[in-house]
C-alpha atoms as a PDB file:
ATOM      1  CA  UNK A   1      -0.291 -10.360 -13.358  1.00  0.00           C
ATOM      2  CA  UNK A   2       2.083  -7.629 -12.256  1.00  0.00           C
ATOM      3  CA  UNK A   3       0.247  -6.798  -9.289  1.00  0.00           C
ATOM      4  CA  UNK A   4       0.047 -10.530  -8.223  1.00  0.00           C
ATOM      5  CA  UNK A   5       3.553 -10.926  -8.344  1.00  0.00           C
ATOM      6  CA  UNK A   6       4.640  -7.904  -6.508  1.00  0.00           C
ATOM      7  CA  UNK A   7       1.372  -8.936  -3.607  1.00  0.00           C
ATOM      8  CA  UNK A   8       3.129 -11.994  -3.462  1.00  0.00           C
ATOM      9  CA  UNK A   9       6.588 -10.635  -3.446  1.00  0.00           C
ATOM     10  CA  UNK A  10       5.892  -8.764  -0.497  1.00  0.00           C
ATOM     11  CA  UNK A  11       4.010 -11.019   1.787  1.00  0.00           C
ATOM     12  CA  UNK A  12       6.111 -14.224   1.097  1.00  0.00           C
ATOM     13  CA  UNK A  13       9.233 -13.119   0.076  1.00  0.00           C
ATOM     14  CA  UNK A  14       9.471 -10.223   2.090  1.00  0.00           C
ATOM     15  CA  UNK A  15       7.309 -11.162   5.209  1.00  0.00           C
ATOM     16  CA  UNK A  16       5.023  -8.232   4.799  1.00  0.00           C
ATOM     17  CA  UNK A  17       1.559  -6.636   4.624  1.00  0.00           C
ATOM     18  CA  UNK A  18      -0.254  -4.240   2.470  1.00  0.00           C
ATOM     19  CA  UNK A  19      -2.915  -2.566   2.860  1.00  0.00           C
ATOM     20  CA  UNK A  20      -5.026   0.112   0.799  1.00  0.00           C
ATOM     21  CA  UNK A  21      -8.223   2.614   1.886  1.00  0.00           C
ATOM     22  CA  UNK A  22      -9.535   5.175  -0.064  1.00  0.00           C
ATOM     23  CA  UNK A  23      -8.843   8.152   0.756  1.00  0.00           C
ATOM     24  CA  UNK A  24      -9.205  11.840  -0.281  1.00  0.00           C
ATOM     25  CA  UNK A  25      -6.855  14.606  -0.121  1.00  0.00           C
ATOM     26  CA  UNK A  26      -6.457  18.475  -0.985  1.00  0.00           C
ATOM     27  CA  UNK A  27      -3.348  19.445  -3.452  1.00  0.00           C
ATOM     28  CA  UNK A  28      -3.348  22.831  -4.489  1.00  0.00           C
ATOM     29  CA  UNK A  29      -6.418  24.047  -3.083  1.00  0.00           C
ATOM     30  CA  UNK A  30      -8.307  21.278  -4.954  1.00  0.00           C
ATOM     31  CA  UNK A  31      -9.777  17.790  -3.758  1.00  0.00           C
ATOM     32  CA  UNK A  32      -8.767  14.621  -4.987  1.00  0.00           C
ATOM     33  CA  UNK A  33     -10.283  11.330  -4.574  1.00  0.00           C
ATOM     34  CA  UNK A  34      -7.906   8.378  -4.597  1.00  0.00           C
ATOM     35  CA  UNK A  35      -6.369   4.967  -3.379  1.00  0.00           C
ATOM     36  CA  UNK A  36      -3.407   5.166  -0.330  1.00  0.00           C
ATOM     37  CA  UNK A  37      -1.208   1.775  -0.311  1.00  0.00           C
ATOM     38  CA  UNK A  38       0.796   0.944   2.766  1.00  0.00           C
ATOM     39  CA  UNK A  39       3.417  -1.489   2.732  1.00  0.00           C
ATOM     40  CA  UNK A  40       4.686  -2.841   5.889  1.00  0.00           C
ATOM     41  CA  UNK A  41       7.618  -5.161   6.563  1.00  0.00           C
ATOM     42  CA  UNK A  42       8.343  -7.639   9.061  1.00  0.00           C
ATOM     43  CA  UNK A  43      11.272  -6.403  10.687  1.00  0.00           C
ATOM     44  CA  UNK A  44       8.861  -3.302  12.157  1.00  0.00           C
ATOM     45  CA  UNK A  45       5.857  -5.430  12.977  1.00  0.00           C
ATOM     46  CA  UNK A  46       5.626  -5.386  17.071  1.00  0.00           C
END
């Protein structure tokens, strides 16, 4: 239910977008595997 609330937070409340991908990613000389969320408000949409 969190996660509903905050999509719909963002998109009506706030006018923005979100997106997600996985992706991987090296930290330390080791690779991880994982989920990249970007959020994206109105106000910068062109």
């Amino acid at each position: 239910m969190g996660l509903n609330i905050t999509y719909n937070f963002i998109l009506i409340g706030m006018k923005g977008k979100i997106s997600v991908e996985n992706t991987t990613y090296n930290y330390k000389d080791k690779e991880y595997i994982g989920c990249e969320f970007t959020v994206v408000f109105e106000k910068y949409f062109r």
